[in-house]
C-alpha atoms as a PDB file:
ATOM      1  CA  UNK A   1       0.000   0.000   0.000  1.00  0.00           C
ATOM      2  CA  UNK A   2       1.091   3.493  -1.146  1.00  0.00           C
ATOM      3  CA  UNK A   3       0.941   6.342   0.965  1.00  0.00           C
ATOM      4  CA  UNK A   4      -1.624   7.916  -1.095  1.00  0.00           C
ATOM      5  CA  UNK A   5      -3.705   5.017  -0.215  1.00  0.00           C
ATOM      6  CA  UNK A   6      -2.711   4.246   3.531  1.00  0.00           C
ATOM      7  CA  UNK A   7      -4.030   8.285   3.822  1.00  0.00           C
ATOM      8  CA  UNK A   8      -7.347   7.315   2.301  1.00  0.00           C
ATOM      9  CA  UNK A   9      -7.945   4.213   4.372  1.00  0.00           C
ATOM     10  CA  UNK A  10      -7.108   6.039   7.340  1.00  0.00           C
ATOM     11  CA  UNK A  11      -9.711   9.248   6.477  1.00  0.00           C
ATOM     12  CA  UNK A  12     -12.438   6.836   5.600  1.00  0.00           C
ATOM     13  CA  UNK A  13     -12.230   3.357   6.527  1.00  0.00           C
ATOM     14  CA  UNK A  14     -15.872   1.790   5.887  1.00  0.00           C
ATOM     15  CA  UNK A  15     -14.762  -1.221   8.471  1.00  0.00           C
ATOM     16  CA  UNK A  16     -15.805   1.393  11.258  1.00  0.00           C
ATOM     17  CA  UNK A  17     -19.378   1.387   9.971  1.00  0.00           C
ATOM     18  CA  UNK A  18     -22.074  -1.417  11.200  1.00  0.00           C
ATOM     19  CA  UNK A  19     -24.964   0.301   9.501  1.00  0.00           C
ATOM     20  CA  UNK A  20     -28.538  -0.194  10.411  1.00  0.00           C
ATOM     21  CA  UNK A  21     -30.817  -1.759   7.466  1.00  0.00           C
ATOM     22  CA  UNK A  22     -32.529   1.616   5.981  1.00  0.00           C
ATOM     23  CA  UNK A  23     -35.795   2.093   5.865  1.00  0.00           C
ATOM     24  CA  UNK A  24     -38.349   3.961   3.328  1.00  0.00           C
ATOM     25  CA  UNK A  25     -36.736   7.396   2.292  1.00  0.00           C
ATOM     26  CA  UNK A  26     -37.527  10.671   4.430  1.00  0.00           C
ATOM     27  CA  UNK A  27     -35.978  13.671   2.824  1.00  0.00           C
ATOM     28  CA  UNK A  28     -34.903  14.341  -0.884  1.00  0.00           C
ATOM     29  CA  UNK A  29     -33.543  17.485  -2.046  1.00  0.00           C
ATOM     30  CA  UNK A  30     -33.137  18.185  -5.324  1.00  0.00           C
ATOM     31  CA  UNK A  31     -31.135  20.751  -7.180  1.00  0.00           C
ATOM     32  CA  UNK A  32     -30.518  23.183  -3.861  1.00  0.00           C
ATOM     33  CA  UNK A  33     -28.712  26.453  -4.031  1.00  0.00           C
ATOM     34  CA  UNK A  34     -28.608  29.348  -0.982  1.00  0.00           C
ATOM     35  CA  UNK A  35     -26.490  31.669  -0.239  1.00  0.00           C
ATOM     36  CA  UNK A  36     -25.722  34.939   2.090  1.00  0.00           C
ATOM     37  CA  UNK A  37     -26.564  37.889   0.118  1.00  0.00           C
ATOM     38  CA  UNK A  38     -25.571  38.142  -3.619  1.00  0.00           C
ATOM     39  CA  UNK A  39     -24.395  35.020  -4.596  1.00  0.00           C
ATOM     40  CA  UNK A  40     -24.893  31.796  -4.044  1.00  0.00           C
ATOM     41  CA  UNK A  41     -22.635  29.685  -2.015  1.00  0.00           C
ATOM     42  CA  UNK A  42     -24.806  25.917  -2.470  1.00  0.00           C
ATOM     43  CA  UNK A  43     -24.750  25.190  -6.288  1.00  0.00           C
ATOM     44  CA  UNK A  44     -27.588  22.787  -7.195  1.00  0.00           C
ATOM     45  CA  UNK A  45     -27.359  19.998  -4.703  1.00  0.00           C
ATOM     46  CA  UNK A  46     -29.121  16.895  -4.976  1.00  0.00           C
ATOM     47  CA  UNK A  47     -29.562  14.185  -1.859  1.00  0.00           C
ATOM     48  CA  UNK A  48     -31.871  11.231  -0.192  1.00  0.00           C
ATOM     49  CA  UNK A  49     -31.671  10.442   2.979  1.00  0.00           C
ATOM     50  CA  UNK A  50     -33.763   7.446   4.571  1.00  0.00           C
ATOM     51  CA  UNK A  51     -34.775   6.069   7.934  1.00  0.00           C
ATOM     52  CA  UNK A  52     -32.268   4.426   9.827  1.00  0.00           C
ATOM     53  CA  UNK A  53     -29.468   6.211   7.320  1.00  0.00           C
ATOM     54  CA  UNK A  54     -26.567   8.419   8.742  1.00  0.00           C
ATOM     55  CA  UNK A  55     -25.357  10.714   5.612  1.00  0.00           C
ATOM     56  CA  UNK A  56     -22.190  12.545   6.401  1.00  0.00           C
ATOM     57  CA  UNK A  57     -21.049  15.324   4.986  1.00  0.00           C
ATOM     58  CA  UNK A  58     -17.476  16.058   3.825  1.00  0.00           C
ATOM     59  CA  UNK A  59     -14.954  18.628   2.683  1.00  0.00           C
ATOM     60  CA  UNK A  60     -12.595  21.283   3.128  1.00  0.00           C
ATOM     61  CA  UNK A  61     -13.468  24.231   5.302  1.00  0.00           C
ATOM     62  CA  UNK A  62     -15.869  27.093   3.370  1.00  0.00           C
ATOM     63  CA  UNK A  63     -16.863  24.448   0.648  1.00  0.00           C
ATOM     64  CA  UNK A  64     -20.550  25.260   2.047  1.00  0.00           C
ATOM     65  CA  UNK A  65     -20.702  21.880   3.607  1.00  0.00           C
ATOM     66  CA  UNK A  66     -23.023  24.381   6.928  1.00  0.00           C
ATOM     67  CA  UNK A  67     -25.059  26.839   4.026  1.00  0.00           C
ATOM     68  CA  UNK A  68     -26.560  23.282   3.001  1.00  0.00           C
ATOM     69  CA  UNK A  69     -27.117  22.405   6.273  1.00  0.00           C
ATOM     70  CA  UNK A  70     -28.522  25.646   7.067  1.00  0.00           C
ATOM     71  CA  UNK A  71     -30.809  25.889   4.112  1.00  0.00           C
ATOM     72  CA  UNK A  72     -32.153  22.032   4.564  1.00  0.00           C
ATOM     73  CA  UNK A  73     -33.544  23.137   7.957  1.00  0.00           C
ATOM     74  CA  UNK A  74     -35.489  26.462   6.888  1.00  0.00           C
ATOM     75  CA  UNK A  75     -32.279  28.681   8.885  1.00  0.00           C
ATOM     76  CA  UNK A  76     -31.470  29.879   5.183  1.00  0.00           C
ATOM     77  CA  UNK A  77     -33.586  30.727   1.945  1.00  0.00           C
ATOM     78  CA  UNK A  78     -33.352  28.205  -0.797  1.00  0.00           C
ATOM     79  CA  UNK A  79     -32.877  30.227  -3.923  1.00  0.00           C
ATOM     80  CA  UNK A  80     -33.718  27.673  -5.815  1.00  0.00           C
ATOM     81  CA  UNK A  81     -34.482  23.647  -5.733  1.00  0.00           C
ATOM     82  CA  UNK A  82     -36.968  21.402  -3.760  1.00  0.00           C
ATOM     83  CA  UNK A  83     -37.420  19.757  -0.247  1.00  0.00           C
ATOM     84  CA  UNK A  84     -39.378  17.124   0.766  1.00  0.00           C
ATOM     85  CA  UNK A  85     -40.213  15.212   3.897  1.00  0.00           C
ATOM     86  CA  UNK A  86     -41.908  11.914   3.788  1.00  0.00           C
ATOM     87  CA  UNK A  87     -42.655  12.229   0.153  1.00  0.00           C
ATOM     88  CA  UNK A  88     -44.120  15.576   0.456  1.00  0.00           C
ATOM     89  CA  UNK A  89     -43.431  18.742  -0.814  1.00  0.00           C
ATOM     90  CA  UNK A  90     -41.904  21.537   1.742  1.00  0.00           C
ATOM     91  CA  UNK A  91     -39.971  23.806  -0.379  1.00  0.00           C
ATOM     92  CA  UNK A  92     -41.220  26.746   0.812  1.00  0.00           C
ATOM     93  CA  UNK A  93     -42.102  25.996   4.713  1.00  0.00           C
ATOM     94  CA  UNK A  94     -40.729  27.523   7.312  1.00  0.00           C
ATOM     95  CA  UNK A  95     -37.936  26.149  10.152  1.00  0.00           C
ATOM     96  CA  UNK A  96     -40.877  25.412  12.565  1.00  0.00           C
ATOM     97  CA  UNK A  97     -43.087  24.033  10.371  1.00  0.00           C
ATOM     98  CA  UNK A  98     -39.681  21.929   9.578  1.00  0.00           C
ATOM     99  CA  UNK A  99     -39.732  20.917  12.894  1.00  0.00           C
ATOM    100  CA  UNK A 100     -43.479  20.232  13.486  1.00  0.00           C
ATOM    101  CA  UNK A 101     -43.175  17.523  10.670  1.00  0.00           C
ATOM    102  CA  UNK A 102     -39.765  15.376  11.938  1.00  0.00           C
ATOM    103  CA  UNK A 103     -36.798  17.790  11.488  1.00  0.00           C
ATOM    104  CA  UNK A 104     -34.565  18.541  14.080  1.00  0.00           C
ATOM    105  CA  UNK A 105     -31.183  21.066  13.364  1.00  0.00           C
ATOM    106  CA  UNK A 106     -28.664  21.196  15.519  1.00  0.00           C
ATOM    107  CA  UNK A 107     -26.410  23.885  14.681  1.00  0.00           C
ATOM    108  CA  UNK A 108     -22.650  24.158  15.839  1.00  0.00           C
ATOM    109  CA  UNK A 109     -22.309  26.478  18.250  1.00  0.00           C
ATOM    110  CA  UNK A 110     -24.478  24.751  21.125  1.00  0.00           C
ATOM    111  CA  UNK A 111     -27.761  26.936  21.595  1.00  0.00           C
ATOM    112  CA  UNK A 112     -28.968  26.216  25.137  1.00  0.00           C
ATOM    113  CA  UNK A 113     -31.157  28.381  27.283  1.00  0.00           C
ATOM    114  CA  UNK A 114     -28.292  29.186  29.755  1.00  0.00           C
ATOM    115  CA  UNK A 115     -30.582  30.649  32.831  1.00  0.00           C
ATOM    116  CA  UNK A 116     -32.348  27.508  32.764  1.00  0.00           C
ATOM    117  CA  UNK A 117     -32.317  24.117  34.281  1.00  0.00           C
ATOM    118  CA  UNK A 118     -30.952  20.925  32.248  1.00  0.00           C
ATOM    119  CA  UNK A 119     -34.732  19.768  33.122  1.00  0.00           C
ATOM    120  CA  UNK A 120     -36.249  22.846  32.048  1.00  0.00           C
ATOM    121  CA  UNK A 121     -34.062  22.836  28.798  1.00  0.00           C
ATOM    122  CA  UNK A 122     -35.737  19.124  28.058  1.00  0.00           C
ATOM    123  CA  UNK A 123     -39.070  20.340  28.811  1.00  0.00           C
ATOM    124  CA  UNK A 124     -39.186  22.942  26.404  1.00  0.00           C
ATOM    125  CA  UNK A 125     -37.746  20.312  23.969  1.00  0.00           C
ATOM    126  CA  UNK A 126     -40.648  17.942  24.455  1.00  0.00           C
ATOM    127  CA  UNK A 127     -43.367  20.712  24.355  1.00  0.00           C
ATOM    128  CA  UNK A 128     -46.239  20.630  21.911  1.00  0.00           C
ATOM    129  CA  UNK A 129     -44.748  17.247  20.194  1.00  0.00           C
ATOM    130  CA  UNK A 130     -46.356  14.812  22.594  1.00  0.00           C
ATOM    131  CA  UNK A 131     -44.626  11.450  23.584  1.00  0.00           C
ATOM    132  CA  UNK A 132     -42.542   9.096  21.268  1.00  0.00           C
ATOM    133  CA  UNK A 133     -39.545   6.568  21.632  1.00  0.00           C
ATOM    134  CA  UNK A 134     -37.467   9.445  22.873  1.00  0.00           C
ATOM    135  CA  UNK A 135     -38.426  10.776  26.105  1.00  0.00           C
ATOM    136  CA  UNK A 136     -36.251  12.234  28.641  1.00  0.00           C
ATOM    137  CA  UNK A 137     -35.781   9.019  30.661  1.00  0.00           C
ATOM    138  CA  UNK A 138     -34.670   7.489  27.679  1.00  0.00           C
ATOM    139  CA  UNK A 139     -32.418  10.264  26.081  1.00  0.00           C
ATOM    140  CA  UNK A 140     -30.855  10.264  29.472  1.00  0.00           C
ATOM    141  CA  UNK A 141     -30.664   6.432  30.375  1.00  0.00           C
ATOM    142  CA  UNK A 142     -29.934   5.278  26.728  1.00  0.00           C
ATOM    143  CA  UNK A 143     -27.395   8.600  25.620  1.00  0.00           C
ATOM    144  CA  UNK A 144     -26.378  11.117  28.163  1.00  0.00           C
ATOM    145  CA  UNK A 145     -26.050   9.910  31.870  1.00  0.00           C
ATOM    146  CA  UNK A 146     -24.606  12.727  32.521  1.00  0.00           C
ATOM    147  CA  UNK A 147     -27.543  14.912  32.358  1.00  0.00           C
ATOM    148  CA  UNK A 148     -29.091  13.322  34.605  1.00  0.00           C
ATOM    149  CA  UNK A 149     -26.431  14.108  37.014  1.00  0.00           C
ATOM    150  CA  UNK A 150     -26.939  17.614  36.497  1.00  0.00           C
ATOM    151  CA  UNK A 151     -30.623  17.926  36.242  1.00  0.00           C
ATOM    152  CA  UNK A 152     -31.075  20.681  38.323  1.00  0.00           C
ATOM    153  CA  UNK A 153     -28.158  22.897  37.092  1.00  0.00           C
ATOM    154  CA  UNK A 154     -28.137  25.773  34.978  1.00  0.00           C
ATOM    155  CA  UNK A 155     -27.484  24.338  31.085  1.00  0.00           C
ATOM    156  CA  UNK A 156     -25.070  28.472  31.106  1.00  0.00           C
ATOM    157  CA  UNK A 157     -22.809  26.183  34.539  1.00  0.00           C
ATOM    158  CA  UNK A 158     -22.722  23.133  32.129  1.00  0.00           C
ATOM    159  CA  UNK A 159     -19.365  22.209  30.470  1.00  0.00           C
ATOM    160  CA  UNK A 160     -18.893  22.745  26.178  1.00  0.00           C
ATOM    161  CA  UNK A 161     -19.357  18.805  26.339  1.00  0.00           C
ATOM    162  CA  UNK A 162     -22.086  18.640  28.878  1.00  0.00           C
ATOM    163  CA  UNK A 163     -24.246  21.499  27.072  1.00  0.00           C
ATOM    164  CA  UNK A 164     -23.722  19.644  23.577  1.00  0.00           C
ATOM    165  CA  UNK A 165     -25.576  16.795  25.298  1.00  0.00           C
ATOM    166  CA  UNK A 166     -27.948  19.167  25.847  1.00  0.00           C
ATOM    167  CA  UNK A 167     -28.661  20.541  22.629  1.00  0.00           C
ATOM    168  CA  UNK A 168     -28.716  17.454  20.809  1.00  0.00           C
ATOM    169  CA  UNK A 169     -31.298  15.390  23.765  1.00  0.00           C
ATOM    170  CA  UNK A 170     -33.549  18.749  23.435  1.00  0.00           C
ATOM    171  CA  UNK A 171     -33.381  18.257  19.761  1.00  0.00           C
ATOM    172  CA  UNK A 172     -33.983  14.337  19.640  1.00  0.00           C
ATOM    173  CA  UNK A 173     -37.042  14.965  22.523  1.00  0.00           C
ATOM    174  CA  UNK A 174     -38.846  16.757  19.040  1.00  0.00           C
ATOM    175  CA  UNK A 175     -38.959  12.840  17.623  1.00  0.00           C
ATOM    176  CA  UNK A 176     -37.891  14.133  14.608  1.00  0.00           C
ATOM    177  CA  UNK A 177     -37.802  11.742  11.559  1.00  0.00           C
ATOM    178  CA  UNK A 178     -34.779  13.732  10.526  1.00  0.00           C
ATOM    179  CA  UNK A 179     -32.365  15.189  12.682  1.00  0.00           C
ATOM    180  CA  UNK A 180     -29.600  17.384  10.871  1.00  0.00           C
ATOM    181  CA  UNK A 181     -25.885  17.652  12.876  1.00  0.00           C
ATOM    182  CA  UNK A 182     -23.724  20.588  12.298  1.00  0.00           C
ATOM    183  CA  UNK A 183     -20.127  19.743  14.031  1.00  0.00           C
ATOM    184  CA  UNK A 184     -21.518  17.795  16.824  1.00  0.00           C
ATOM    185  CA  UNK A 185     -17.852  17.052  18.012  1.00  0.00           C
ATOM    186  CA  UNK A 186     -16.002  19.983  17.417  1.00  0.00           C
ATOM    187  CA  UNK A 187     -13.676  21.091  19.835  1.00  0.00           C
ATOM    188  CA  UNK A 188     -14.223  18.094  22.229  1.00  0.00           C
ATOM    189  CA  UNK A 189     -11.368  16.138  24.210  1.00  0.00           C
ATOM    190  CA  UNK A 190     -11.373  12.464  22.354  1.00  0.00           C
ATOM    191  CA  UNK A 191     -12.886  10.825  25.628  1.00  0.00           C
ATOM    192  CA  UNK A 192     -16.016  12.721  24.799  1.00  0.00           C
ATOM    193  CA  UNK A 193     -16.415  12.443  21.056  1.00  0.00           C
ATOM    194  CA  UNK A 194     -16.385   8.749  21.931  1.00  0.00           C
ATOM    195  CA  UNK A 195     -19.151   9.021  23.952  1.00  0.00           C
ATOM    196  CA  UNK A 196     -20.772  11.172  20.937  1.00  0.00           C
ATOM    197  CA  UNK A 197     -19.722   8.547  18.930  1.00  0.00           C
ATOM    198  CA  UNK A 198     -21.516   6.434  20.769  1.00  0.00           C
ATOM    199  CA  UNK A 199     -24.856   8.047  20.874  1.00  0.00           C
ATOM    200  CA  UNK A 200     -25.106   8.980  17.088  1.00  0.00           C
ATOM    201  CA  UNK A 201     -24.869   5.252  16.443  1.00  0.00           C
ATOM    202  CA  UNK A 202     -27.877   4.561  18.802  1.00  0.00           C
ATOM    203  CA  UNK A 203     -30.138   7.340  17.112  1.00  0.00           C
ATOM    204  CA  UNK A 204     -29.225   5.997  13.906  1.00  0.00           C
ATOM    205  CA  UNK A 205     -29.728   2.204  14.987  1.00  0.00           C
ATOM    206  CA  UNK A 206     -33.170   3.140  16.227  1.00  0.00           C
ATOM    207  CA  UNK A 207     -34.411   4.698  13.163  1.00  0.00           C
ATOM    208  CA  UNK A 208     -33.846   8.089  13.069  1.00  0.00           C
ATOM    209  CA  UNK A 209     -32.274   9.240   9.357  1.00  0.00           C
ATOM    210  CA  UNK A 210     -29.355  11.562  10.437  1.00  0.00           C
ATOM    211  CA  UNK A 211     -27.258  13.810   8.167  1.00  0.00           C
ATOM    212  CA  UNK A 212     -24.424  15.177   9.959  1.00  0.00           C
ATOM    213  CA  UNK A 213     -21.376  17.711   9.165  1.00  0.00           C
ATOM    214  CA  UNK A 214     -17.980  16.599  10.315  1.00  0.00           C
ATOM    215  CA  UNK A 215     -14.355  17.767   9.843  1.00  0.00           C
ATOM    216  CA  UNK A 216     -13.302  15.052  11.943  1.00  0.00           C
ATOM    217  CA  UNK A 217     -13.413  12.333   9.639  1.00  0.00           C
ATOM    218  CA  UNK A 218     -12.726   9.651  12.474  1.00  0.00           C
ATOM    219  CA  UNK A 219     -16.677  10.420  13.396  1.00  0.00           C
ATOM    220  CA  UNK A 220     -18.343   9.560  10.182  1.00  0.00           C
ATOM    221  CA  UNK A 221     -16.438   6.435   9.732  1.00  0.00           C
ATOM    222  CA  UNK A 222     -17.655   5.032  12.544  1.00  0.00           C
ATOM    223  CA  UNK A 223     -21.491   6.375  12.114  1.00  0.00           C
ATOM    224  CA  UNK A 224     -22.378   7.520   8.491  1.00  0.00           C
ATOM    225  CA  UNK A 225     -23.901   4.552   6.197  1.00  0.00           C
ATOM    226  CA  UNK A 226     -23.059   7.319   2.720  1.00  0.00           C
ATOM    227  CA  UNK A 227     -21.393  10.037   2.140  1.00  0.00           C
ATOM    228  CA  UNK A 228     -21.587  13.587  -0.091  1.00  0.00           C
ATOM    229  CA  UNK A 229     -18.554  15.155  -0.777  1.00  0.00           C
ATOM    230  CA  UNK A 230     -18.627  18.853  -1.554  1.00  0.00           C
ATOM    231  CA  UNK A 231     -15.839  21.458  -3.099  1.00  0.00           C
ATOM    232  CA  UNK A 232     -16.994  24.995  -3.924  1.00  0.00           C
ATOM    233  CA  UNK A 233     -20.130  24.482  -3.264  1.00  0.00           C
ATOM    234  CA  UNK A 234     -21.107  21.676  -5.106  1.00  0.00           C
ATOM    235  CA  UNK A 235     -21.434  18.283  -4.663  1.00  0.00           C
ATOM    236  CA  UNK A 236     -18.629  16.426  -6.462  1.00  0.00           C
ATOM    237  CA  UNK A 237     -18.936  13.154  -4.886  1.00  0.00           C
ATOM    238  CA  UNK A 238     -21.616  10.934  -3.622  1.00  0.00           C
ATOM    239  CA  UNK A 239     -22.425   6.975  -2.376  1.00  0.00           C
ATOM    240  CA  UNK A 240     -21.384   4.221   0.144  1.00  0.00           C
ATOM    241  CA  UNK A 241     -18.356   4.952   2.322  1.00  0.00           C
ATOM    242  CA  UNK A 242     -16.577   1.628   0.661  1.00  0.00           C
ATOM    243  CA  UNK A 243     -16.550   2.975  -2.611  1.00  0.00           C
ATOM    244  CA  UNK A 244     -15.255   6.162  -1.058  1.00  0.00           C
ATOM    245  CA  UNK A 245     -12.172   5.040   0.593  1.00  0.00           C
ATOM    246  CA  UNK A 246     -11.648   2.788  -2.444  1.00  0.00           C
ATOM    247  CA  UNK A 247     -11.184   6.328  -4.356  1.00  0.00           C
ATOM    248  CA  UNK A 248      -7.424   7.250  -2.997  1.00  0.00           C
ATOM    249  CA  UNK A 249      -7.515  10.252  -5.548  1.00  0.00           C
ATOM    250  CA  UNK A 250     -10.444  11.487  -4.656  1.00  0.00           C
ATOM    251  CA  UNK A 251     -10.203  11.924  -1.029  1.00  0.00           C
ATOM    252  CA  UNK A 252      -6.480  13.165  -1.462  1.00  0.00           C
ATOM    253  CA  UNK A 253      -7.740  15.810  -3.854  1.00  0.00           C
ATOM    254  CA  UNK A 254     -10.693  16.872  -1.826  1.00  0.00           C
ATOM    255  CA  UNK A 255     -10.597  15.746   1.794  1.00  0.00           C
ATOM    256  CA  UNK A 256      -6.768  15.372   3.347  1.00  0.00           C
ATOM    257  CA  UNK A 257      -5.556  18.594   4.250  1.00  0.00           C
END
């Protein structure tokens, strides 16, 4: 083995990956763009996503990998394309109609409500979208034991790890059919992206399609079923994460630093 390829198997190494048998398809986008002002920074992407499927995506930093995040969950104005959810059109709803029919965005930079309890923060996760698989016994039990051990304190006390838990068991309390991951690991010691680790395989074992955005590439080996690669805001590259670290040029040219 080259080096060329020894770098590929180590950035995406599809052994990592026991993936969950998928289920009937939950979101399809089809020829997205978005952007911040003038231009735009998503080029026509295309993607399906189904139960029980983890799609990550990949690429460089400012390829747009977060606009198309962003503009799948209703946070940014598609300029152009189509959404749907379940087979149905939803091009033009809002973020919390989004929500109110299975989508759940977690963004990046950890959005709790910091004068409140951990328990308070849950609530207000599982308000108005009645009870489902995920409750907060079970997002605690099954995920994040940790929260329970600081149910009482204020999310603002909680660690950077601690109030990712958070955002991500507030998000999953939604039931959403789709839940959307922007970084969920970044900046965490390696003891706690395990435990991440961890818990994005259990959401995706029990059914929940997940698409998430990772520059750690360690993290989607182990949980995403595909991938999309993107470069300049397009999508140059998509399918199983076998055929993807079979592809030594490809992942030199757009994913090794």
């Amino acid at each position: 083995m080259n080096t060329l390829e020894a770098s590929a198997t180590r950035a995406i190494d599809p052994g990592g990956t026991a993936a969950a048998a998928e289920g009937a398809e939950v979101l399809r986008i089809e020829g997205l763009r978005a952007g911040y002002g003038a231009g735009d920074i998503v080029q026509g992407a295309s993607l399906a996503l189904a139960a029980g499927g983890a799609l990550a995506v990949v690429g460089r930093n400012g390829v747009g990998k977060t606009t198309l995040l962003r503009a799948i969950a209703g946070q940014l104005p598609m300029t152009a394309g189509r959404r749907l959810l379940g087979g149905q059109d939803a091009t033009h709803a809002e973020s919390f109609e989004l929500s109110r029919r299975g989508l759940a965005y977690i963004p990046a930079d950890r959005q709790v409500f910091k004068t409140l309890s951990v328990r308070e923060n849950l609530l207000l996760g599982a308000y108005a979208h009645g009870r489902g698989e995920w409750t907060k016994e079970a997002v605690i039990d099954r995920l994040f034991p940790r929260l329970g051990e600081r149910y009482g304190t204020l999310a603002g006390s909680l660690s950077g790890g601690e109030q990712q838990m958070l955002t991500i068991a507030r998000g999953l309390l939604s039931n959403p059919k789709v839940l959307l991951l922007d970084e969920p690991t970044e900046g965490l010691a390696p003891v706690m992206v395990d435990v991440f680790v961890q818990a994005m395989q259990r959401i995706r074992d029990s059914g929940v399609a997940m698409m998430l955005v990772e520059q750690n590439l360690a993290v989607p080996r182990k949980v995403a079923t595909r991938y999309l690669v993107m470069d300049a805001g397009e999508v140059v590259w998509s399918g199983d994460a076998a055929d993807l670290a079979g592809d030594a040029a490809l992942v030199e040219k757009y994913l090794l630093l």
